[in-house]
C-alpha atoms as a PDB file:
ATOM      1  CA  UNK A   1      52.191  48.359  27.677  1.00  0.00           C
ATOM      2  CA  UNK A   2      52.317  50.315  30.932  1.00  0.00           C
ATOM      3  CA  UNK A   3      50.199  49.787  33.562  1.00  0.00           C
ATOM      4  CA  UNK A   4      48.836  53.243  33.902  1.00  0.00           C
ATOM      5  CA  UNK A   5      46.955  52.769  30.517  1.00  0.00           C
ATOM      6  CA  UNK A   6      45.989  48.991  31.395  1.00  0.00           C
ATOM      7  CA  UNK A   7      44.536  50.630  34.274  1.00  0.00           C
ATOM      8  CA  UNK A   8      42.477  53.286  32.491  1.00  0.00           C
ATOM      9  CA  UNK A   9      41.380  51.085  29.958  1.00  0.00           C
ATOM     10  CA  UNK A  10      40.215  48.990  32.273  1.00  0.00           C
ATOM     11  CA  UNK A  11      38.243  51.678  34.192  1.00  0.00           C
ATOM     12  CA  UNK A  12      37.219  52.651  30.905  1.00  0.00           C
ATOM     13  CA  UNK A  13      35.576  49.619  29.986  1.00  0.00           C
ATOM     14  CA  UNK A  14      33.366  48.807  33.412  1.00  0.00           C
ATOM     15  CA  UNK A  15      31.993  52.941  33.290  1.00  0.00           C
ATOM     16  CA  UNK A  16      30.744  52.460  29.786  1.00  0.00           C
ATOM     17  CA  UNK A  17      29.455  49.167  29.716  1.00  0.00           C
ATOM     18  CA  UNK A  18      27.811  49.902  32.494  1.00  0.00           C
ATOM     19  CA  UNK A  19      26.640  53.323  32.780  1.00  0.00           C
ATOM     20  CA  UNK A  20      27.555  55.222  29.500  1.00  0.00           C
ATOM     21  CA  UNK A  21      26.337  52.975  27.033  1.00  0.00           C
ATOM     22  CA  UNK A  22      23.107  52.130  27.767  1.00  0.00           C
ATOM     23  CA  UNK A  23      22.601  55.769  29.290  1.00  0.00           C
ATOM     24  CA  UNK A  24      22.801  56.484  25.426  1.00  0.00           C
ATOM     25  CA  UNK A  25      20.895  53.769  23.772  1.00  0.00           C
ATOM     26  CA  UNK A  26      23.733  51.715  22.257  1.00  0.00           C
ATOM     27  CA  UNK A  27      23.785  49.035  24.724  1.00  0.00           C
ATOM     28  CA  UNK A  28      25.379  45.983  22.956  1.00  0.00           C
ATOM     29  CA  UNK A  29      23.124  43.651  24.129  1.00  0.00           C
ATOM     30  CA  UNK A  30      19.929  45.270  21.867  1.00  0.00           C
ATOM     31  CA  UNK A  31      21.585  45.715  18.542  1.00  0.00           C
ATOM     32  CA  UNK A  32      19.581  43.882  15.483  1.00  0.00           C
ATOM     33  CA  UNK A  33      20.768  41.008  13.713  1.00  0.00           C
ATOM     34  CA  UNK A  34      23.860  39.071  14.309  1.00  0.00           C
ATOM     35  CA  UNK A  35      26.271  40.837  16.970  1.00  0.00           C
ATOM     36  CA  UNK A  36      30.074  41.415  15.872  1.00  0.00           C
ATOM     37  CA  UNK A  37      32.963  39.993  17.540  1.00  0.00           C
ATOM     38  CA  UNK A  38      34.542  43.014  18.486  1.00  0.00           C
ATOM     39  CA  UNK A  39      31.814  45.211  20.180  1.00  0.00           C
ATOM     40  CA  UNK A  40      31.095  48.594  20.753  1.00  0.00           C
ATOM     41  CA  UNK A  41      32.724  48.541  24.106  1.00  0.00           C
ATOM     42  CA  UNK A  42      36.129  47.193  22.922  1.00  0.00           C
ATOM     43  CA  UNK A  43      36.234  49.340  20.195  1.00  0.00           C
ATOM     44  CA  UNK A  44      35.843  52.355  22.617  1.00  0.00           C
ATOM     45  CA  UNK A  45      38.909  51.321  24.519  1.00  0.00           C
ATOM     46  CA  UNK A  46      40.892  50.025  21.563  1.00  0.00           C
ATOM     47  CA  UNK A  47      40.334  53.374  19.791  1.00  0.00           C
ATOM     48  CA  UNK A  48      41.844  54.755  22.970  1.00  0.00           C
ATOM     49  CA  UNK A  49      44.777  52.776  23.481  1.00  0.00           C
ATOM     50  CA  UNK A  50      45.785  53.470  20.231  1.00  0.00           C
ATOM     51  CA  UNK A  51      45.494  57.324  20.070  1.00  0.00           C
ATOM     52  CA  UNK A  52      47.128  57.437  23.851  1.00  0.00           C
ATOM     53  CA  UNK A  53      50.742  55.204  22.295  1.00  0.00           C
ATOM     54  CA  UNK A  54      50.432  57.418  19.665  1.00  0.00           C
ATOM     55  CA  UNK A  55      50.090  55.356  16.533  1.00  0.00           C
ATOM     56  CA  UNK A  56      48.661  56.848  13.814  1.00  0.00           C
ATOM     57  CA  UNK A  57      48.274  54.300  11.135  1.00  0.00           C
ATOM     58  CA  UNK A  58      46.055  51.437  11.183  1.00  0.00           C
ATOM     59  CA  UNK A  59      47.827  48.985   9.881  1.00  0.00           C
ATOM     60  CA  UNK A  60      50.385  49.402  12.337  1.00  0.00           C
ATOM     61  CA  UNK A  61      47.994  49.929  15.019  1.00  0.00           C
ATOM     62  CA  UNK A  62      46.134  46.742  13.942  1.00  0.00           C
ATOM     63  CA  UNK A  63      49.811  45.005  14.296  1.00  0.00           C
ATOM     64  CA  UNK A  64      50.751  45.946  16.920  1.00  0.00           C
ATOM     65  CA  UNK A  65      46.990  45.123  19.152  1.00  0.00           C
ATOM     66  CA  UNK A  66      47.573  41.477  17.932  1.00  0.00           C
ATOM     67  CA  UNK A  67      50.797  41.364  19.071  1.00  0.00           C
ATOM     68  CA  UNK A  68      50.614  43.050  22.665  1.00  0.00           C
ATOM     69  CA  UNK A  69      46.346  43.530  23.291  1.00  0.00           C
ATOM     70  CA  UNK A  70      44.936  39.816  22.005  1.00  0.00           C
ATOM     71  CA  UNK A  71      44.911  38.681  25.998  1.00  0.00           C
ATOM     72  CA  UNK A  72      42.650  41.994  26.659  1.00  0.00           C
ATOM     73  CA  UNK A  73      40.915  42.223  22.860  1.00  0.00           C
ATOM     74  CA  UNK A  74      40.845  38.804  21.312  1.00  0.00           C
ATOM     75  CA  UNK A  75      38.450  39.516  18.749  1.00  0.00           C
ATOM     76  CA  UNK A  76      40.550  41.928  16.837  1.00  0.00           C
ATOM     77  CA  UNK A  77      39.697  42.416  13.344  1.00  0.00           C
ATOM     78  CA  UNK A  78      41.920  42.622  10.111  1.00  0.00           C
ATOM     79  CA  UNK A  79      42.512  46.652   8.602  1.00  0.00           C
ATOM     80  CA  UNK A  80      39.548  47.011   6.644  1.00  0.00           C
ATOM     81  CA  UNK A  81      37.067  45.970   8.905  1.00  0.00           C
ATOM     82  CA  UNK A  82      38.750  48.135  11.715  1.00  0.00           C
ATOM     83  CA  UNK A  83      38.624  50.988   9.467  1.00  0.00           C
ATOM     84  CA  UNK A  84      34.680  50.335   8.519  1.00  0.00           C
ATOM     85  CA  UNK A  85      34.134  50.028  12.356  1.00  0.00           C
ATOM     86  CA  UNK A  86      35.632  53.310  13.224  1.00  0.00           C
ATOM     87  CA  UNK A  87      34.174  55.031  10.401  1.00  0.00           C
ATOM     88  CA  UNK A  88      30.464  53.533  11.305  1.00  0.00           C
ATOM     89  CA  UNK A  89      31.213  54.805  14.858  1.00  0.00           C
ATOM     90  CA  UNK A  90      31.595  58.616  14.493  1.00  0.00           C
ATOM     91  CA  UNK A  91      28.226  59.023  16.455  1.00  0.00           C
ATOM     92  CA  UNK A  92      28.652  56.770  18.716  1.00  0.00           C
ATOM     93  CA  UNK A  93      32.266  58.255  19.519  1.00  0.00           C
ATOM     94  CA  UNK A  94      31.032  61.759  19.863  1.00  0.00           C
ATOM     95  CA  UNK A  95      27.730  60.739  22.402  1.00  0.00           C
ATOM     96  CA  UNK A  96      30.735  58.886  24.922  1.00  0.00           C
ATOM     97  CA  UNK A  97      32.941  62.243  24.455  1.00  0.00           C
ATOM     98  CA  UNK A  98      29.885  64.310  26.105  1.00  0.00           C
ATOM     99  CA  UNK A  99      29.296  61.917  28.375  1.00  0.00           C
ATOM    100  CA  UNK A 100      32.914  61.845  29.888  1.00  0.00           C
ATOM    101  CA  UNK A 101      32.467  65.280  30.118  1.00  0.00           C
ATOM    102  CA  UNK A 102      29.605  65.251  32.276  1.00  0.00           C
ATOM    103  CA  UNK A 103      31.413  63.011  34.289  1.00  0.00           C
ATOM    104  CA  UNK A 104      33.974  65.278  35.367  1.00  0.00           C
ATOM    105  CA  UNK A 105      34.144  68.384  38.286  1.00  0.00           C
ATOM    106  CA  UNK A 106      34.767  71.182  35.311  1.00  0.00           C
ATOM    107  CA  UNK A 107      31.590  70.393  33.551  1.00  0.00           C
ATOM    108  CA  UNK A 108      29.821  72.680  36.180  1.00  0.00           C
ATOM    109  CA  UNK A 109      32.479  75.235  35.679  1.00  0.00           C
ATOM    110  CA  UNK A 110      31.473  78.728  34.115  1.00  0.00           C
ATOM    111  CA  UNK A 111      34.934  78.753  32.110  1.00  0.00           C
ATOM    112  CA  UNK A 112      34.688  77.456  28.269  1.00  0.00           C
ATOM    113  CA  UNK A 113      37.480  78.016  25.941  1.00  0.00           C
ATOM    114  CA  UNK A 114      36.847  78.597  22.284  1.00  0.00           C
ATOM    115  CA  UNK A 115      39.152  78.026  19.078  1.00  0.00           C
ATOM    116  CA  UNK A 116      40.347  76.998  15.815  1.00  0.00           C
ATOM    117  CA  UNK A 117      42.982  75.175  14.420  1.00  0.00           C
ATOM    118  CA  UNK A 118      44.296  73.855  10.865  1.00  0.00           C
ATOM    119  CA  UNK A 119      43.543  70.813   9.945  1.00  0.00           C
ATOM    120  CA  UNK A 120      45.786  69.909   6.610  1.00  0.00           C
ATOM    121  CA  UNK A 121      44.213  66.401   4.711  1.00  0.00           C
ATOM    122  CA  UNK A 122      46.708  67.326   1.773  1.00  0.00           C
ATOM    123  CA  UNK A 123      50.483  68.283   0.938  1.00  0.00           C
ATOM    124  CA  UNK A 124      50.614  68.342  -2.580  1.00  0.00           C
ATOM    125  CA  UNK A 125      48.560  69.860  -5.772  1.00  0.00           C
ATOM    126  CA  UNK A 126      47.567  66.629  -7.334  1.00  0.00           C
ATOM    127  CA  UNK A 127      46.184  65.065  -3.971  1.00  0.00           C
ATOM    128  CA  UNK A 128      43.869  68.047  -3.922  1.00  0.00           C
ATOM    129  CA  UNK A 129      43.095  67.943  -7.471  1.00  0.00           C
ATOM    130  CA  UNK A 130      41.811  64.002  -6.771  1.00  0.00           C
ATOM    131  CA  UNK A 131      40.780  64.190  -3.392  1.00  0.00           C
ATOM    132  CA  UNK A 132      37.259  62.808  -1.982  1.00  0.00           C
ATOM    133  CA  UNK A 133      37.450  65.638  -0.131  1.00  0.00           C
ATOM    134  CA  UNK A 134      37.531  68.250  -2.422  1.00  0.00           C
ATOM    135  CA  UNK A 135      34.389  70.241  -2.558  1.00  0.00           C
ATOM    136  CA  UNK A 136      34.688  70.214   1.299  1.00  0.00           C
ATOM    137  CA  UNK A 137      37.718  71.311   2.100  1.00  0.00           C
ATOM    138  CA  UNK A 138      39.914  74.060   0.767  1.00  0.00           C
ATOM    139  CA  UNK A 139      42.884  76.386   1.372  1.00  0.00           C
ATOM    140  CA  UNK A 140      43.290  78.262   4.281  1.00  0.00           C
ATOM    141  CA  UNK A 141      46.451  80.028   6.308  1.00  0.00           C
ATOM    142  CA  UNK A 142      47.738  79.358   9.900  1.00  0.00           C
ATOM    143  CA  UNK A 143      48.821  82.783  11.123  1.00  0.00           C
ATOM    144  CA  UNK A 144      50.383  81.370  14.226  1.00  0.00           C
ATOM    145  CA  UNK A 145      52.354  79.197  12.043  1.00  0.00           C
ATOM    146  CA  UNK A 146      52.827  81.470   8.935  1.00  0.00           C
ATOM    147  CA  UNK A 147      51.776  78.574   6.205  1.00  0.00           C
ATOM    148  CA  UNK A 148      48.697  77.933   4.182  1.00  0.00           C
ATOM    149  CA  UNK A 149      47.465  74.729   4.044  1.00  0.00           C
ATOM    150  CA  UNK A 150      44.376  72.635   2.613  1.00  0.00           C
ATOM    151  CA  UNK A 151      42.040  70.887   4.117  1.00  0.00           C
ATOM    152  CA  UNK A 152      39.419  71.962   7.143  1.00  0.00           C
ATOM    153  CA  UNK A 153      39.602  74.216  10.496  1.00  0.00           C
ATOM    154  CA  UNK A 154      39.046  71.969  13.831  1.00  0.00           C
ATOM    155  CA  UNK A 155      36.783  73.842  15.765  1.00  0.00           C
ATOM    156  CA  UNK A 156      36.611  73.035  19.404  1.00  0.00           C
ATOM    157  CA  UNK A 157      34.793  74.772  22.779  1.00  0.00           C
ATOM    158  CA  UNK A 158      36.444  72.792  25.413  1.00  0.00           C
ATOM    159  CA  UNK A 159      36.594  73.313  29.385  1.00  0.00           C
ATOM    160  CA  UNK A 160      39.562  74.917  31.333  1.00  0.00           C
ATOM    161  CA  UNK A 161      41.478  71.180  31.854  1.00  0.00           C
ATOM    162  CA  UNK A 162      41.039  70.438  28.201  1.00  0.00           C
ATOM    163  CA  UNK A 163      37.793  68.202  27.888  1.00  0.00           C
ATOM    164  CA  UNK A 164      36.022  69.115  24.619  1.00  0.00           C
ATOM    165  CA  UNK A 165      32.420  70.313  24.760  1.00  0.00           C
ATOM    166  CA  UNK A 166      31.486  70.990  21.275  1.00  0.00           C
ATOM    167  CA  UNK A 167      33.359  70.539  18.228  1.00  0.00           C
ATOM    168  CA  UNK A 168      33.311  70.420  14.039  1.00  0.00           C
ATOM    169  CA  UNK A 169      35.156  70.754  10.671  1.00  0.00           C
ATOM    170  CA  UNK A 170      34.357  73.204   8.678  1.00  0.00           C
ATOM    171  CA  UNK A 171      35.956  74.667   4.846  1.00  0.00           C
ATOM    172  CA  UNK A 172      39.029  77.298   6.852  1.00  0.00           C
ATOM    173  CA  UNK A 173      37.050  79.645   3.974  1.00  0.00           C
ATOM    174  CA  UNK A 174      34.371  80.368   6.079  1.00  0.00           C
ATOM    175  CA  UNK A 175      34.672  82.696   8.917  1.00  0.00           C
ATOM    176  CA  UNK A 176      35.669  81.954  12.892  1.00  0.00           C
ATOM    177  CA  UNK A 177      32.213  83.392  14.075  1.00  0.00           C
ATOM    178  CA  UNK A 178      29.551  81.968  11.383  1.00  0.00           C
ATOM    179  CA  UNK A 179      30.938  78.352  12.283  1.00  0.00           C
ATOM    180  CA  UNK A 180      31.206  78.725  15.900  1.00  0.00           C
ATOM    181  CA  UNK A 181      27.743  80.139  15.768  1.00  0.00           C
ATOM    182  CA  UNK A 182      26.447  77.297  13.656  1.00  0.00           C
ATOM    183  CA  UNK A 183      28.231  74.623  16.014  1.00  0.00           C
ATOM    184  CA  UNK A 184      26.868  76.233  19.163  1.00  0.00           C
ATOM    185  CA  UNK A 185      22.981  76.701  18.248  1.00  0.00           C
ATOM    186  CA  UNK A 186      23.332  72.783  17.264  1.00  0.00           C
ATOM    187  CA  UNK A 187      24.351  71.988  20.604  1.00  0.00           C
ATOM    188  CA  UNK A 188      22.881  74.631  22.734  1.00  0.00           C
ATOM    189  CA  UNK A 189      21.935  72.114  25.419  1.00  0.00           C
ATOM    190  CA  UNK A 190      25.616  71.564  25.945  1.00  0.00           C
ATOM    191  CA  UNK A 191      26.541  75.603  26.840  1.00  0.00           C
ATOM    192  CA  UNK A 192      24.912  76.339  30.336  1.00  0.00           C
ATOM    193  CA  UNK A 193      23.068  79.906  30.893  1.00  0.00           C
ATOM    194  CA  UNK A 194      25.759  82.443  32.845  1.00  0.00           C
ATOM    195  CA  UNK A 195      28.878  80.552  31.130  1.00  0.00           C
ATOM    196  CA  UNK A 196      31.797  82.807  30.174  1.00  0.00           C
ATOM    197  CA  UNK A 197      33.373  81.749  26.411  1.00  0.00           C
ATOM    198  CA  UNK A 198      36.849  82.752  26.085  1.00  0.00           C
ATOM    199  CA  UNK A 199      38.103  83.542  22.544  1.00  0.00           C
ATOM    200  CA  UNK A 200      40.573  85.446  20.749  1.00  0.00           C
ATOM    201  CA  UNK A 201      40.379  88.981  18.872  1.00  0.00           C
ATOM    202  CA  UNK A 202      39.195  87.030  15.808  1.00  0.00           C
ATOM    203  CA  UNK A 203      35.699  86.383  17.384  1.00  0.00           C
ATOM    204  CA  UNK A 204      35.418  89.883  18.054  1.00  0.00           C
ATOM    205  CA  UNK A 205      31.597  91.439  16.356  1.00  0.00           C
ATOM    206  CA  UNK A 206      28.647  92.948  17.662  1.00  0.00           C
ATOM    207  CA  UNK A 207      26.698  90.270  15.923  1.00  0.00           C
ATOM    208  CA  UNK A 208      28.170  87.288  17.536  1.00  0.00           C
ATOM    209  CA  UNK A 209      28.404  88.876  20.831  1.00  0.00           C
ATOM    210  CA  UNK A 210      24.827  89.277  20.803  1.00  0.00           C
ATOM    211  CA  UNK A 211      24.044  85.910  20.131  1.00  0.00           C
ATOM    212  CA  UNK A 212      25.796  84.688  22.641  1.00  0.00           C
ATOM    213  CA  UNK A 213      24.194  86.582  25.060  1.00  0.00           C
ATOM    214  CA  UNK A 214      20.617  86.457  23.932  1.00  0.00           C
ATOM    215  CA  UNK A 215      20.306  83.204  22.326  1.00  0.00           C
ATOM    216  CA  UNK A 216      22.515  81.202  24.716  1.00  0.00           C
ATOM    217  CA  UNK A 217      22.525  83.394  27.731  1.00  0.00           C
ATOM    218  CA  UNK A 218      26.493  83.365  28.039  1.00  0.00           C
ATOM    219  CA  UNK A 219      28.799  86.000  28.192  1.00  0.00           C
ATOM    220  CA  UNK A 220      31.922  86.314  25.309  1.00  0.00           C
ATOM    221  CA  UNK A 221      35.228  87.254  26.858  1.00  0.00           C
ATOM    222  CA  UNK A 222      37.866  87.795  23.935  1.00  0.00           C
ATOM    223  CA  UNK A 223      41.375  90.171  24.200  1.00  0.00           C
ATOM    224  CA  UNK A 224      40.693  93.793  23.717  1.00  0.00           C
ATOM    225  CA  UNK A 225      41.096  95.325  20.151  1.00  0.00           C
ATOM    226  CA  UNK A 226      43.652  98.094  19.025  1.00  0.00           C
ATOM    227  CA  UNK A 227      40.679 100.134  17.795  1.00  0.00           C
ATOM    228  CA  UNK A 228      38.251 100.101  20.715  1.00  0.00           C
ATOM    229  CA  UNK A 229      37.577 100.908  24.591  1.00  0.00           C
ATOM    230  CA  UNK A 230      39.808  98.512  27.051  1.00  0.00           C
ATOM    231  CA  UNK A 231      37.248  95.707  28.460  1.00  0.00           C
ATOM    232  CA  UNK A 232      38.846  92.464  28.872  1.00  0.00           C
ATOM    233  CA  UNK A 233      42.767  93.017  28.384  1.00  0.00           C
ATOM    234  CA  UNK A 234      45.117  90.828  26.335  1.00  0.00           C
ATOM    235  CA  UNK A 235      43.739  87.477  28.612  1.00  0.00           C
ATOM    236  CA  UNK A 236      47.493  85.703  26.949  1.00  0.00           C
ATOM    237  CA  UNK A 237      47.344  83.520  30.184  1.00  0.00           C
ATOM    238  CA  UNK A 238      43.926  81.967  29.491  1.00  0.00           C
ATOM    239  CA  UNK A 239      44.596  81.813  26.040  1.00  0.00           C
ATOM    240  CA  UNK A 240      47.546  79.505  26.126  1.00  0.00           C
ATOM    241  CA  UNK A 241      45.376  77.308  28.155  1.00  0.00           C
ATOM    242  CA  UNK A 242      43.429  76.140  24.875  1.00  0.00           C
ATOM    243  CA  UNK A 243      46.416  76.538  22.317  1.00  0.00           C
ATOM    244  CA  UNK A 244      48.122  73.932  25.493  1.00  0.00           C
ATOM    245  CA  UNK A 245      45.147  71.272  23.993  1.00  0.00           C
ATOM    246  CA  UNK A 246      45.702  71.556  20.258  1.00  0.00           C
ATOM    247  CA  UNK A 247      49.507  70.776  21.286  1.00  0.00           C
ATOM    248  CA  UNK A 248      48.528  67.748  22.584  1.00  0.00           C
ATOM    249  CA  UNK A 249      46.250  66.909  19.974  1.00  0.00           C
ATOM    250  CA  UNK A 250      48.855  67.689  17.488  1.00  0.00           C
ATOM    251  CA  UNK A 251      51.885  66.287  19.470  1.00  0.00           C
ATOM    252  CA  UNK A 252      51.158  62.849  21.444  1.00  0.00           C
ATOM    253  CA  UNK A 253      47.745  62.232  19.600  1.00  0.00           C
ATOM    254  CA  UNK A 254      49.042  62.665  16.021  1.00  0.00           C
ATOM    255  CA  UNK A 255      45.857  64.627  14.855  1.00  0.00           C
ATOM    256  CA  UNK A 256      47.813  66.152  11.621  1.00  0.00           C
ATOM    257  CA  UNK A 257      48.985  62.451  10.868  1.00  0.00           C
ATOM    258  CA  UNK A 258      45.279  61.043  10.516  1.00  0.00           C
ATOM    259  CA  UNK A 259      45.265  60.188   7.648  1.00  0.00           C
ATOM    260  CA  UNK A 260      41.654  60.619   6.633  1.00  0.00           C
ATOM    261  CA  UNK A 261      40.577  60.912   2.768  1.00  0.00           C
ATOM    262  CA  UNK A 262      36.947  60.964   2.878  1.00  0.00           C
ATOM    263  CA  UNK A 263      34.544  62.322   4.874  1.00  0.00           C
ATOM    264  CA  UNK A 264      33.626  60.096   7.141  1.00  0.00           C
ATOM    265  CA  UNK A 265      37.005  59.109   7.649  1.00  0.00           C
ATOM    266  CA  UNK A 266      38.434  62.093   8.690  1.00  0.00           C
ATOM    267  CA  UNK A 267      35.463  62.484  11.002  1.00  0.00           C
ATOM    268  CA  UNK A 268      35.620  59.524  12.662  1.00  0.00           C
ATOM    269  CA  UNK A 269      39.443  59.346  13.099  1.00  0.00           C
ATOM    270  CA  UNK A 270      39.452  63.146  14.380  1.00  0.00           C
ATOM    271  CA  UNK A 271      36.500  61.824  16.685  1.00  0.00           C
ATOM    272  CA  UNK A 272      38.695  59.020  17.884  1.00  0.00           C
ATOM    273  CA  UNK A 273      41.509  61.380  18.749  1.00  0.00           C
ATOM    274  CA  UNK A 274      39.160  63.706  20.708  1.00  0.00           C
ATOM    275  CA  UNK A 275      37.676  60.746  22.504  1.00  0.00           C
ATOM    276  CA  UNK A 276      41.782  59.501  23.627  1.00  0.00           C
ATOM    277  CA  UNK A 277      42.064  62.871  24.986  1.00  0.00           C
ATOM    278  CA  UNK A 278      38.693  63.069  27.129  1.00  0.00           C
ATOM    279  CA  UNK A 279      39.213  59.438  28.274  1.00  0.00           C
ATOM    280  CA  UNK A 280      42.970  60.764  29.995  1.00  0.00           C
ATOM    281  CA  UNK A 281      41.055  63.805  31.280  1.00  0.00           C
ATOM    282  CA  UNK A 282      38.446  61.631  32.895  1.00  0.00           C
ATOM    283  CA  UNK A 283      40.677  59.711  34.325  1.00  0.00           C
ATOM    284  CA  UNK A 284      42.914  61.804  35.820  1.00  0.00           C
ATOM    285  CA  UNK A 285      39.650  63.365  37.595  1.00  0.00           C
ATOM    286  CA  UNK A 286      39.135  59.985  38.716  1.00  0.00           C
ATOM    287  CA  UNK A 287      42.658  59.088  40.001  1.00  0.00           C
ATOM    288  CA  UNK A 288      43.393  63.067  41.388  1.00  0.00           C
ATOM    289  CA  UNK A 289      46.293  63.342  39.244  1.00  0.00           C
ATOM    290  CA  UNK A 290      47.758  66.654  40.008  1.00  0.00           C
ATOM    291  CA  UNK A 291      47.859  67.811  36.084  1.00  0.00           C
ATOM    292  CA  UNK A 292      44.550  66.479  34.378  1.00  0.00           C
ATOM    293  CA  UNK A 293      45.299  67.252  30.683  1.00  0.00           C
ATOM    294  CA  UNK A 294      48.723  65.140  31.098  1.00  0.00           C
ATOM    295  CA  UNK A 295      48.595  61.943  29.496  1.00  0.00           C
ATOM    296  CA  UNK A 296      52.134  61.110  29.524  1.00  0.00           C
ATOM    297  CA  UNK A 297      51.548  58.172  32.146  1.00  0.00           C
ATOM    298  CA  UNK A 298      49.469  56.331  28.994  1.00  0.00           C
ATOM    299  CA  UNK A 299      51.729  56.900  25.991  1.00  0.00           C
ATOM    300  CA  UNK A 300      54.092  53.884  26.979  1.00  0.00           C
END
């Protein structure tokens, strides 16, 4: 392992023991009954390491931590337990992600990016027909990609350098504005008054522009419609910005390869994914490197 991502795990591991974790009431130290070898803190970092080299399965990922992490991680559990550690974390995961967030220069920033993108759980007919999932997710199509798929949409409002803000599954049935609403009158606190949302055409309605401006006091930016007045223009420059963080999900942090089959698994191990990716962002704020979302230093 490189020592870029020794480093950052390192870093990782002092700011949430002792700042972001008992900021958010999961201090390690407090938890009832008998405490487990790995705690919450390890996890955190282990969760990263793994998502930054880019493995995808557990097993191997369990393999391959014994092998090359047991100096740094000793208490390193078998599969299962991993698994029912990281699927018992989801909150916990998701509380850190905001917090990293805060704890960079373009949480202050007006700028948030909005958007969706496939996220398939199945390949095949009878993996849908016995799925955990099914009843939750469903068929949708990737226009950018020209392919329908099943499973859920990844929703994700996310600043300029990448860091996500907000995000959710949801069935790809239901449409780009309801969930997006939904998502950001749950976490309201987490959208400042005077923002400016960037979308894309598909977020276009009076409806949902309204609520953005009256109910969270931001302003919708989206590229201008055939059928109406010019306002915006086509904004493609801004909107590669976001499409440049689902690549990276996709690519180095294997989020179509997660292998999730129930519900809180595919949470937790999108969670985990999302968590790699603000942890690289934070600290390339911390270090000045000159591209933030890059996390090529850590993948090796």
């Amino acid at each position: 392992m490189k020592t870029d991502l020794n480093t950052l795990l390192i870093t990782l591991y002092v700011h949430l023991d002792d700042r972001i974790l008992p900021a958010i009431g999961f201090s390690r130290d407090h938890h009832p009954g008998r405490k487990p070898a790995l705690n919450d803190v390890e996890l955190l970092c282990l969760l990263v390491a793994q998502h930054l080299l880019g493995i995808a399965s557990e097993r191997k990922w369990i393999r391959y931590a014994r092998a090359h992490l047991h100096g740094m991680f000793p208490n390193i559990p078998k599969q299962s337990g991993w698994g029912k550690r990281v699927r018992q974390s989801t909150g916990l995961i998701s509380a850190v992600i905001t917090e990293l967030a805060r704890d960079t220069p373009t949480w202050g920033e007006l700028t948030r990016l909005v958007d969706s993108t496939p996220l398939p759980c199945a390949a095949s007919r009878e993996t849908v027909k016995r799925s955990d999932l099914a009843g939750h997710a469903g068929y949708g199509y990737c226009a950018s990609h020209s392919r329908f798929f099943w499973g859920f949409r990844l929703y994700l409002v996310c600043t300029p350098d990448g860091m996500p803000v907000v995000w959710g599954l949801a069935n790809p049935k239901l449409g780009e504005r309801e969930v997006t609403a939904a998502l950001l009158r749950h976490d309201r606190h987490l959208i400042q008054s005077g923002q400016v949302i960037v979308g894309d055409k598909g977020f276009a309605g009076r409806e949902f522009e309204t609520f953005i401006a009256d109910e969270l006091g931001a302003h919708l930016v989206r590229p201008d419609r055939k059928d109406e007045n010019p306002r915006f223009g086509r904004l493609g420059g801004i909107r590669q910005w976001v499409e440049s963080v689902f690549d990276t999900l996709k690519g180095q942090l294997t989020l179509e390869d997660h292998g999730g089959r129930t519900i809180p698994g595919v949470y937790s191990r999108v969670a985990a994914r999302l968590l790699a990716l603000a942890a690289g962002i934070w600290h390339n704020w911390l270090i000045d490197a000159p591209a933030k979302r890059s996390l090529i230093a850590y993948d090796h």
